[in-house]
PDB file of N, CA and C in Angstrom:
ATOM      1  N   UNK A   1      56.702 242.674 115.855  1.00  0.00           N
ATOM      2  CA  UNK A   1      57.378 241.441 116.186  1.00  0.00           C
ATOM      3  C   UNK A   1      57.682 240.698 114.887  1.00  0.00           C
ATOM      4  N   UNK A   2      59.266 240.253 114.804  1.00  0.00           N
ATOM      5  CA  UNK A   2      59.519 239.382 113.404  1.00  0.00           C
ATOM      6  C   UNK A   2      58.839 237.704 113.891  1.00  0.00           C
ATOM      7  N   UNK A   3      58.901 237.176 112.791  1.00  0.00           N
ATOM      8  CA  UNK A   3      58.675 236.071 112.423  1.00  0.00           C
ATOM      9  C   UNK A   3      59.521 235.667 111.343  1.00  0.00           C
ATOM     10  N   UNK A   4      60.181 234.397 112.162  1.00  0.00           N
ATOM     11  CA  UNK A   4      60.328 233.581 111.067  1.00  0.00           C
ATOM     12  C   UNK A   4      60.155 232.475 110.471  1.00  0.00           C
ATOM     13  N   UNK A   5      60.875 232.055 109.522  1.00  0.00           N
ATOM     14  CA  UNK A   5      59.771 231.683 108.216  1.00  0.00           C
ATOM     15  C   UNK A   5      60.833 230.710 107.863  1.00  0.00           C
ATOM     16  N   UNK A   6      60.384 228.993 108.116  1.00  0.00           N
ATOM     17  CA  UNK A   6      61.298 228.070 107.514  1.00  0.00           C
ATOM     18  C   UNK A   6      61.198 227.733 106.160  1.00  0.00           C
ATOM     19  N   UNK A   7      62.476 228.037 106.205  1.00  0.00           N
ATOM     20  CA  UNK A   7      62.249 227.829 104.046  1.00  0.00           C
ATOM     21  C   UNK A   7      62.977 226.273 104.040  1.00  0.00           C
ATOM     22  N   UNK A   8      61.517 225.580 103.596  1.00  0.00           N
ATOM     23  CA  UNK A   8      61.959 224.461 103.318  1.00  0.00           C
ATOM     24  C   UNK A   8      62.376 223.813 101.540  1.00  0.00           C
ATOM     25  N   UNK A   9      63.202 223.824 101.447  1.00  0.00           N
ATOM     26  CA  UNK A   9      64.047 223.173  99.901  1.00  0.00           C
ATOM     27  C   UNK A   9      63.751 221.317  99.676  1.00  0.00           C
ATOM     28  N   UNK A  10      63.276 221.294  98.269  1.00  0.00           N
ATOM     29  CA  UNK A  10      63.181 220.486  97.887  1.00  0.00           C
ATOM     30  C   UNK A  10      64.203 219.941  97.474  1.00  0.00           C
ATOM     31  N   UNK A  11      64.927 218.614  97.083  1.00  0.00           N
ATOM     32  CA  UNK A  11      65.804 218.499  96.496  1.00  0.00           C
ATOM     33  C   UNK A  11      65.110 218.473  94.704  1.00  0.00           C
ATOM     34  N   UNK A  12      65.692 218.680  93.815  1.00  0.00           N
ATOM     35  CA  UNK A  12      65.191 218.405  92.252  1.00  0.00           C
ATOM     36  C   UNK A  12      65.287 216.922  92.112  1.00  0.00           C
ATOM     37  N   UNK A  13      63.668 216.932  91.518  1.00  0.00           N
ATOM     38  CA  UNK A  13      63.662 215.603  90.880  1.00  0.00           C
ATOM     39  C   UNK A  13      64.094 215.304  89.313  1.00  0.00           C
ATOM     40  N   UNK A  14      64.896 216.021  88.667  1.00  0.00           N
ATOM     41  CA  UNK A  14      65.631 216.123  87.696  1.00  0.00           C
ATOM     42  C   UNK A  14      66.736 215.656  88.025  1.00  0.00           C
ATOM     43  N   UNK A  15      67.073 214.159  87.337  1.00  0.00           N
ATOM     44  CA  UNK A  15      68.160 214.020  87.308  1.00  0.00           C
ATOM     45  C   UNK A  15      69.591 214.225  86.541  1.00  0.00           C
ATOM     46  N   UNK A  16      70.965 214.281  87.160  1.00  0.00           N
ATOM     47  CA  UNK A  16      71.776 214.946  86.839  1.00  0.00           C
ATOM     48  C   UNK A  16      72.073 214.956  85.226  1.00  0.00           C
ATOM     49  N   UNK A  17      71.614 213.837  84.687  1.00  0.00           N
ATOM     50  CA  UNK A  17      71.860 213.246  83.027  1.00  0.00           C
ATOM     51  C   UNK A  17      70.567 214.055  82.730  1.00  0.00           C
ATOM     52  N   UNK A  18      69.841 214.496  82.620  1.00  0.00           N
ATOM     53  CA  UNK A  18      68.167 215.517  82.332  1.00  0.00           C
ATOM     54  C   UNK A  18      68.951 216.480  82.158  1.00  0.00           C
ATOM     55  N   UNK A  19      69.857 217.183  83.289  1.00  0.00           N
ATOM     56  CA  UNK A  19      69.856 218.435  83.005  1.00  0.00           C
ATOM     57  C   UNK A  19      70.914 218.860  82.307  1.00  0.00           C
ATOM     58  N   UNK A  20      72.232 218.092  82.186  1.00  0.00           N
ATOM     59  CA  UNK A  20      73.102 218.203  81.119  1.00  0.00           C
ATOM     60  C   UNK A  20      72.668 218.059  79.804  1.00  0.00           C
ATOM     61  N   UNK A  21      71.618 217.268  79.877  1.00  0.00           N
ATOM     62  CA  UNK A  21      71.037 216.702  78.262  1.00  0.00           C
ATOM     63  C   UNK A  21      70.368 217.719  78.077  1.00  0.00           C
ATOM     64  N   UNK A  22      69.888 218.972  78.873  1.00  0.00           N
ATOM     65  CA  UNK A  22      68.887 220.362  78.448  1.00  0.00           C
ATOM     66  C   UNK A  22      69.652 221.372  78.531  1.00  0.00           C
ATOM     67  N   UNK A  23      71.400 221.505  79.023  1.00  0.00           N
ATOM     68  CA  UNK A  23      72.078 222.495  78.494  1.00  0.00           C
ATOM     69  C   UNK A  23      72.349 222.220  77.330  1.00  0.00           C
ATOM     70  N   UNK A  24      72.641 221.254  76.749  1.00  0.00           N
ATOM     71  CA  UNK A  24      73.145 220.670  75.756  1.00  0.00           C
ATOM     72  C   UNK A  24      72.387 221.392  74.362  1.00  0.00           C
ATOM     73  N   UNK A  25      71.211 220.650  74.924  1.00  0.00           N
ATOM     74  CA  UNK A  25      70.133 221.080  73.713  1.00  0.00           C
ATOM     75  C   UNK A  25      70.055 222.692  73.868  1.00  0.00           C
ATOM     76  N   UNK A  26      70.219 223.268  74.857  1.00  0.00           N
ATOM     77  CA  UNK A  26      69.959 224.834  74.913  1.00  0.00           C
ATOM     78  C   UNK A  26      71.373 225.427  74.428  1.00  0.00           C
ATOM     79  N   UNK A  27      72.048 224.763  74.704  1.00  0.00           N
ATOM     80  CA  UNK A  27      73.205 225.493  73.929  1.00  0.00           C
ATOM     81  C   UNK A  27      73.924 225.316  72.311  1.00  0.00           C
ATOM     82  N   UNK A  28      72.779 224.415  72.337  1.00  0.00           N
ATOM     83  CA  UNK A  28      72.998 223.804  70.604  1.00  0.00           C
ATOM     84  C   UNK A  28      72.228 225.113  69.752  1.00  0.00           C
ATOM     85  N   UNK A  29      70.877 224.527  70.251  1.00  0.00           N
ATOM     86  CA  UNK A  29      69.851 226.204  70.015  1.00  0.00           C
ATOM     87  C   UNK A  29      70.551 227.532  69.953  1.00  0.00           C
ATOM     88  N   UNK A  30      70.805 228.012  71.103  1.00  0.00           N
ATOM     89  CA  UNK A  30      71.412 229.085  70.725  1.00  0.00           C
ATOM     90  C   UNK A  30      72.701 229.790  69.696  1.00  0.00           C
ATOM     91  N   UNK A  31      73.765 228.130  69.579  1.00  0.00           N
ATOM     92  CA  UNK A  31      74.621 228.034  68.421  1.00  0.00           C
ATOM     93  C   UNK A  31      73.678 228.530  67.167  1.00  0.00           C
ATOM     94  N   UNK A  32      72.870 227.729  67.176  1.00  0.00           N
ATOM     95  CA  UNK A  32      72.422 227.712  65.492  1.00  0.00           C
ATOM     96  C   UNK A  32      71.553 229.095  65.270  1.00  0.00           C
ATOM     97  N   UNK A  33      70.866 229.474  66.303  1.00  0.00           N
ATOM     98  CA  UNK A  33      70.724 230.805  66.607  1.00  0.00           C
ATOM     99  C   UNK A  33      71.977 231.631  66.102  1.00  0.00           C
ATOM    100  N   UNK A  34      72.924 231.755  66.609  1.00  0.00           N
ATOM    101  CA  UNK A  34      74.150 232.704  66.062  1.00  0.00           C
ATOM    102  C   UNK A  34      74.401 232.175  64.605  1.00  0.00           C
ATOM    103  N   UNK A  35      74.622 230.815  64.388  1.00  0.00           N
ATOM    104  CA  UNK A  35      74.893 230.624  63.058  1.00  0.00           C
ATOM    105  C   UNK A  35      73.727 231.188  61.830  1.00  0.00           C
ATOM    106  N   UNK A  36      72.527 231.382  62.394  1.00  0.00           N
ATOM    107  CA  UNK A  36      71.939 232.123  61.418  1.00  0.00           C
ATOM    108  C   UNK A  36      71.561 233.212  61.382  1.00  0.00           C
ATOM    109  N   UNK A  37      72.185 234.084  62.293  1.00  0.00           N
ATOM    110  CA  UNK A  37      72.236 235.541  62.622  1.00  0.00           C
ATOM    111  C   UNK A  37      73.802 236.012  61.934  1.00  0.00           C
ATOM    112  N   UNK A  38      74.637 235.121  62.171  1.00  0.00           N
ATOM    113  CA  UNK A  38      76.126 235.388  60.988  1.00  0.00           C
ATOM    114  C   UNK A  38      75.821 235.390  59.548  1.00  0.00           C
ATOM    115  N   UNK A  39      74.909 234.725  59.397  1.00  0.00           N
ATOM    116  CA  UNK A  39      75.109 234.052  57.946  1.00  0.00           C
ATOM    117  C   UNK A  39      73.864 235.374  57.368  1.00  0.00           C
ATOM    118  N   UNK A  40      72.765 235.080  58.306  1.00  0.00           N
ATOM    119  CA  UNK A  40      71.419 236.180  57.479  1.00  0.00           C
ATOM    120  C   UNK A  40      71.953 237.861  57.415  1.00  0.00           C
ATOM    121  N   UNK A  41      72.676 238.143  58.683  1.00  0.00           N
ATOM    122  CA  UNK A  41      73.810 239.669  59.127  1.00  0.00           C
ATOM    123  C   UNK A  41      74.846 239.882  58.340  1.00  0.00           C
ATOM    124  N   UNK A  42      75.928 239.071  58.461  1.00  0.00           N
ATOM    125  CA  UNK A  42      77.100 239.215  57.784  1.00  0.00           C
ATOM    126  C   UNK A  42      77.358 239.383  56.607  1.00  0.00           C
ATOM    127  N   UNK A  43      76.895 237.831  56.285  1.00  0.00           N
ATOM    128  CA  UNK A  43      77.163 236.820  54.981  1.00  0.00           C
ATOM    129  C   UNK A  43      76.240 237.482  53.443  1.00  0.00           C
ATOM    130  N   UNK A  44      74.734 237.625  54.130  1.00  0.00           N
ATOM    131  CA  UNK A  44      73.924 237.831  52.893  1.00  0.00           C
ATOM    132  C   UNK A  44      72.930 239.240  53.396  1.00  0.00           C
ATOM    133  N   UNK A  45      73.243 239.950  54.555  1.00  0.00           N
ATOM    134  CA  UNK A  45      72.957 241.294  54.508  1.00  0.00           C
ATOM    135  C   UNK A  45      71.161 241.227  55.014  1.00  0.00           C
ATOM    136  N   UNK A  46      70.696 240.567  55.054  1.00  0.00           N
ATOM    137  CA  UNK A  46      69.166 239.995  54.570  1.00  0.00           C
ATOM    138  C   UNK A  46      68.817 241.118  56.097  1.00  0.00           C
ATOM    139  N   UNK A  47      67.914 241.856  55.811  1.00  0.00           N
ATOM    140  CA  UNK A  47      67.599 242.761  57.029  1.00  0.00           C
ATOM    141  C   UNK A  47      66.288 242.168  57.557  1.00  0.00           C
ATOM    142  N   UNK A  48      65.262 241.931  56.586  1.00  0.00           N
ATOM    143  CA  UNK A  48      64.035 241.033  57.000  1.00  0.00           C
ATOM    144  C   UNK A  48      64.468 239.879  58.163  1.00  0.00           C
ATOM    145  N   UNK A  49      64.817 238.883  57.282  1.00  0.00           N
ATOM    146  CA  UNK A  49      65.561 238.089  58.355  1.00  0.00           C
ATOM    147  C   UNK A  49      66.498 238.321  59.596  1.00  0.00           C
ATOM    148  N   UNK A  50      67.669 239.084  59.413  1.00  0.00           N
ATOM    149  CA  UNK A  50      67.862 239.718  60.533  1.00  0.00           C
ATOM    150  C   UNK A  50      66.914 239.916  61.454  1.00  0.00           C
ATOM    151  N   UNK A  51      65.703 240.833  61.132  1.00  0.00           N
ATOM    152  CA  UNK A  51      65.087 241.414  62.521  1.00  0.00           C
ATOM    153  C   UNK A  51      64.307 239.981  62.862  1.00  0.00           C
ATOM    154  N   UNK A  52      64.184 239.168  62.480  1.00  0.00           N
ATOM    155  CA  UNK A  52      63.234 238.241  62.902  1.00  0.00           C
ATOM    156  C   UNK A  52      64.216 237.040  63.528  1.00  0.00           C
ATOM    157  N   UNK A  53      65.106 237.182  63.164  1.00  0.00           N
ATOM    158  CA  UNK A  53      66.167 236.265  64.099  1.00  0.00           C
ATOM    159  C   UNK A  53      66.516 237.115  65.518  1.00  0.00           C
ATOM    160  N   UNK A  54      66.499 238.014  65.505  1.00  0.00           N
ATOM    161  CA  UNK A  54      66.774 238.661  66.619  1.00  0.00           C
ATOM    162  C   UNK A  54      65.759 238.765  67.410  1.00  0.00           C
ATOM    163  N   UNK A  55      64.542 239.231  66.976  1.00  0.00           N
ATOM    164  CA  UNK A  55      63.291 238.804  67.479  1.00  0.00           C
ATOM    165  C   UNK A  55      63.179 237.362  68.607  1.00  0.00           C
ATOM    166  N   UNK A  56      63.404 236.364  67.635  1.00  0.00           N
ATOM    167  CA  UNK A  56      63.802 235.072  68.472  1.00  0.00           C
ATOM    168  C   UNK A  56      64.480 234.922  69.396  1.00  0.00           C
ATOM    169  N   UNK A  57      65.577 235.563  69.440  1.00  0.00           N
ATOM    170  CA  UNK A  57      66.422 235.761  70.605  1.00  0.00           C
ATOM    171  C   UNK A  57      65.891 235.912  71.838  1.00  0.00           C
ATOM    172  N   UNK A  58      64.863 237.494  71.153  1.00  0.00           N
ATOM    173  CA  UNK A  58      64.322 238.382  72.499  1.00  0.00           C
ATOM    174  C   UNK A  58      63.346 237.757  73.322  1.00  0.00           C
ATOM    175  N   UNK A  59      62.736 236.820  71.971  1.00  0.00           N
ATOM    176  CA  UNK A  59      61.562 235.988  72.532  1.00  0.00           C
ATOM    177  C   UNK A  59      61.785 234.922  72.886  1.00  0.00           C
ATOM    178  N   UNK A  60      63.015 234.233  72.919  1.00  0.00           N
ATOM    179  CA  UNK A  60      63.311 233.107  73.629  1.00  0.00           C
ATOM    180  C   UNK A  60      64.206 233.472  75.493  1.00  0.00           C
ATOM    181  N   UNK A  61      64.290 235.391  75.153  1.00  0.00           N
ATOM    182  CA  UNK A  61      65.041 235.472  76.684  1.00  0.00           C
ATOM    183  C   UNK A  61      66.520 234.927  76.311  1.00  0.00           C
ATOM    184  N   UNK A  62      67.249 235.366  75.637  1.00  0.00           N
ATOM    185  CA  UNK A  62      68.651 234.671  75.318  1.00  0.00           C
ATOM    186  C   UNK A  62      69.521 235.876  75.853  1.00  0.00           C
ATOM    187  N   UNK A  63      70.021 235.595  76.859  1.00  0.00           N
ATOM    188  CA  UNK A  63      71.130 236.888  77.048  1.00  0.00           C
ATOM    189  C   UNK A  63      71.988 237.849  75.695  1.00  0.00           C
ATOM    190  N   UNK A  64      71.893 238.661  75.368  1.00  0.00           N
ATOM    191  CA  UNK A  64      72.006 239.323  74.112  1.00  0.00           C
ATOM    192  C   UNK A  64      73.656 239.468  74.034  1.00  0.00           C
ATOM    193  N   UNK A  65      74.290 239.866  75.223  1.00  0.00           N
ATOM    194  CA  UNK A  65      75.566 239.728  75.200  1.00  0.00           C
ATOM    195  C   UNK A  65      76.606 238.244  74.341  1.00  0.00           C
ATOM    196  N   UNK A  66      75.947 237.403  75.622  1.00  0.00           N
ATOM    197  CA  UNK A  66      76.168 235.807  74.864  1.00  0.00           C
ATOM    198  C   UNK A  66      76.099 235.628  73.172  1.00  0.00           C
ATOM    199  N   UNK A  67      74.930 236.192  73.125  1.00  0.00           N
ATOM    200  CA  UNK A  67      75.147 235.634  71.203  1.00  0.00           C
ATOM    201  C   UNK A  67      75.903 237.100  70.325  1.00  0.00           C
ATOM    202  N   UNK A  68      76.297 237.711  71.059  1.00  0.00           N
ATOM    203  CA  UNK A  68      76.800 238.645  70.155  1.00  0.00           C
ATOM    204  C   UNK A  68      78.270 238.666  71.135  1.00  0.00           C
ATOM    205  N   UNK A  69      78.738 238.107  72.064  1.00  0.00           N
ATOM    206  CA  UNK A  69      79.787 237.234  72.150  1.00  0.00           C
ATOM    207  C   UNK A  69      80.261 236.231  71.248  1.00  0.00           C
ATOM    208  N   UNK A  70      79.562 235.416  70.772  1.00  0.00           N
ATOM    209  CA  UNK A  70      79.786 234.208  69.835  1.00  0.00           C
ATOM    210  C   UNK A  70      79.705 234.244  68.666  1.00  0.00           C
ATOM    211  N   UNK A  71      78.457 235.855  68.591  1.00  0.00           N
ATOM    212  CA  UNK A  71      78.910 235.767  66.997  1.00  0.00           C
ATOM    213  C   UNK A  71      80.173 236.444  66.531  1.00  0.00           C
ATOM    214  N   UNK A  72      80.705 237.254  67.169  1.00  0.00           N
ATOM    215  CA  UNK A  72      82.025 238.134  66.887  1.00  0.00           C
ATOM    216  C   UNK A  72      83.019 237.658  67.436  1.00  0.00           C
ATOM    217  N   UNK A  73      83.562 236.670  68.546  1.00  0.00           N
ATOM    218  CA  UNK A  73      84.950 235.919  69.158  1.00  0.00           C
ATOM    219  C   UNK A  73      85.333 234.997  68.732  1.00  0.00           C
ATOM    220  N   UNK A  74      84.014 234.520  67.939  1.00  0.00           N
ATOM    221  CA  UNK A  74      84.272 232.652  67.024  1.00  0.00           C
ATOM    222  C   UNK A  74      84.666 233.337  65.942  1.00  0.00           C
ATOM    223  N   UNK A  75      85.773 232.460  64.931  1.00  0.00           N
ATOM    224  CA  UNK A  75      86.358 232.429  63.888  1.00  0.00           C
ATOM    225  C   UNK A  75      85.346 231.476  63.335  1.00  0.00           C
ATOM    226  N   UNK A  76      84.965 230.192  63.751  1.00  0.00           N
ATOM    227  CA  UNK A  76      84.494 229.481  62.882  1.00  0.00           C
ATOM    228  C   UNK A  76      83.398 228.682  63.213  1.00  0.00           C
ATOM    229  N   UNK A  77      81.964 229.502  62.990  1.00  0.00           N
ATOM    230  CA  UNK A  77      80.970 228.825  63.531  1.00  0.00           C
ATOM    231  C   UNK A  77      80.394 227.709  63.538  1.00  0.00           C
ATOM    232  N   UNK A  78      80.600 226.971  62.681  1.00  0.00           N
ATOM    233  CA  UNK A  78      80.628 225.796  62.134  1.00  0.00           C
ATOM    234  C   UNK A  78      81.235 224.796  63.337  1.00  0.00           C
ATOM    235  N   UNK A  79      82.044 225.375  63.851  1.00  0.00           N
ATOM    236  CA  UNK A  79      83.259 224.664  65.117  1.00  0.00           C
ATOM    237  C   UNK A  79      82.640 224.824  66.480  1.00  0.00           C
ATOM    238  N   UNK A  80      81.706 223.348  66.852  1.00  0.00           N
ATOM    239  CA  UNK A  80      81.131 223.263  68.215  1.00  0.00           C
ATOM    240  C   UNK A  80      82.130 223.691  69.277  1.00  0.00           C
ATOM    241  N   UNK A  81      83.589 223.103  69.047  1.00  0.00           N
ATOM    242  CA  UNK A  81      84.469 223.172  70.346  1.00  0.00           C
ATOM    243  C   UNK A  81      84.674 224.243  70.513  1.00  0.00           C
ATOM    244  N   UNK A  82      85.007 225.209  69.440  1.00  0.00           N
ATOM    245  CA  UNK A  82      85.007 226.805  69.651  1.00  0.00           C
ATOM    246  C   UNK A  82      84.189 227.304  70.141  1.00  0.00           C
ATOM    247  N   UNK A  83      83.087 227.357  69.848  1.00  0.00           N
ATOM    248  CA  UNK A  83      81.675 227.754  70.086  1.00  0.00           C
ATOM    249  C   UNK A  83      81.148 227.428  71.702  1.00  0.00           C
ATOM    250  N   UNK A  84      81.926 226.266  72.085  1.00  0.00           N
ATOM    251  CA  UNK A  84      81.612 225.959  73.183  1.00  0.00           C
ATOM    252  C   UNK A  84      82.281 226.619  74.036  1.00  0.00           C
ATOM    253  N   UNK A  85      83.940 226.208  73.741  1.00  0.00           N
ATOM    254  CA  UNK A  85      85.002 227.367  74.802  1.00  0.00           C
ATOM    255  C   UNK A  85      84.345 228.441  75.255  1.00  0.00           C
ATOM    256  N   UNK A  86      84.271 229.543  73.756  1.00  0.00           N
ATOM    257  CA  UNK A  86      83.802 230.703  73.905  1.00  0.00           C
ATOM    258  C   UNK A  86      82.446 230.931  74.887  1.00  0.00           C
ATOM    259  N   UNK A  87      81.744 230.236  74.542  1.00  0.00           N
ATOM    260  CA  UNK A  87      80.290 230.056  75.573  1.00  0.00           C
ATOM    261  C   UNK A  87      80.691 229.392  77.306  1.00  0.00           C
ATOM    262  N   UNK A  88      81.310 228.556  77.354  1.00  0.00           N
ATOM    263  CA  UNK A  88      81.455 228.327  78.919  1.00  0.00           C
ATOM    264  C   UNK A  88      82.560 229.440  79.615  1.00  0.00           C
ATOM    265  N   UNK A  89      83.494 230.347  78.476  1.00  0.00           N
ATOM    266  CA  UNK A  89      84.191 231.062  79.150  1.00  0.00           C
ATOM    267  C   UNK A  89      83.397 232.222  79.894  1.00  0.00           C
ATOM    268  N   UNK A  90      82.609 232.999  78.242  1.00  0.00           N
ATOM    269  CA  UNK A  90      81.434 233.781  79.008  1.00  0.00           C
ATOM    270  C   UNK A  90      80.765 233.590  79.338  1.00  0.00           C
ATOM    271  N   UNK A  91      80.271 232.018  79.956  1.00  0.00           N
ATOM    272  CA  UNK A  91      79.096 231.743  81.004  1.00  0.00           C
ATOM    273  C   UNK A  91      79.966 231.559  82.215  1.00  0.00           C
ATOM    274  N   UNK A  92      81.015 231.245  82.607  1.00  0.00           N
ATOM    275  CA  UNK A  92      81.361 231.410  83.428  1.00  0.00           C
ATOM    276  C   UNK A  92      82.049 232.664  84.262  1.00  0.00           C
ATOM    277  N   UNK A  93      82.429 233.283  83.382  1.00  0.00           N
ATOM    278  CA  UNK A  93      83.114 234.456  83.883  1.00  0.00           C
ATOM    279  C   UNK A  93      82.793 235.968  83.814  1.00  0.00           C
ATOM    280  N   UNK A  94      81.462 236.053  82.593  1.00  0.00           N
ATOM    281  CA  UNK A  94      80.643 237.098  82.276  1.00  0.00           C
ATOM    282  C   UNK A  94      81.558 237.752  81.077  1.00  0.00           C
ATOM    283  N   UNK A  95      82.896 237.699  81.254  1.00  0.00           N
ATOM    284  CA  UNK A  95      83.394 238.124  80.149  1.00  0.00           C
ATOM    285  C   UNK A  95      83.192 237.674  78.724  1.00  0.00           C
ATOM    286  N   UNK A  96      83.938 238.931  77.610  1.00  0.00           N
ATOM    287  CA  UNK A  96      83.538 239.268  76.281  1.00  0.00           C
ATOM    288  C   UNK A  96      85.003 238.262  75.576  1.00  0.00           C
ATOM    289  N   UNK A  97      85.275 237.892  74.771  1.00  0.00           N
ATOM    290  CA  UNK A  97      86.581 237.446  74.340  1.00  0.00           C
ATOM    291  C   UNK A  97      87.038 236.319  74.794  1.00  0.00           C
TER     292      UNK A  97
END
């Protein structure tokens, strides 16, 4: 015999200004994350650093696609609005470019 089972939902006590203000900050993070995975990878080759920035990634749970989306589609990392496009396009759509 089934049973069922009322799933009762809370509404969040996080309000709507909390949680924009913690993408914000999470998506700042992960910028500067790419900006020093361009710069330690690209720029100055540094392999030590490399693996330990990437490390961070793994250990912060950062979708791996996403920052290696942003580090290769942005022209100019330095450029939040770019950085951002590029990030809400592939957060919204899963796509690369």
């Amino acid at each position: 015999m089934a049973t069922k089972q009322k799933i009762i939902t809370k509404p969040s006590n996080v309000p709507v200004e909390n949680e924009e203000a913690r993408v914000r900050n999470d998506r700042q993070a992960v910028f500067q994350l790419v900006r020093d995975l361009v710069q330690a990878q690209c720029e100055r080759g540094d392999e030590e650093l490399t693996k330990r920035l990437w490390q961070d990634v793994a250990d912060r749970e950062i979708d791996l696609d996403r920052v290696i989306n942003l580090m290769y589609t942005c022209s100019f990392h330095e450029d939040d609005n770019e950085m951002t496009k590029v990030d809400e396009t592939y957060q919204k759509t899963g796509l690369v470019g």
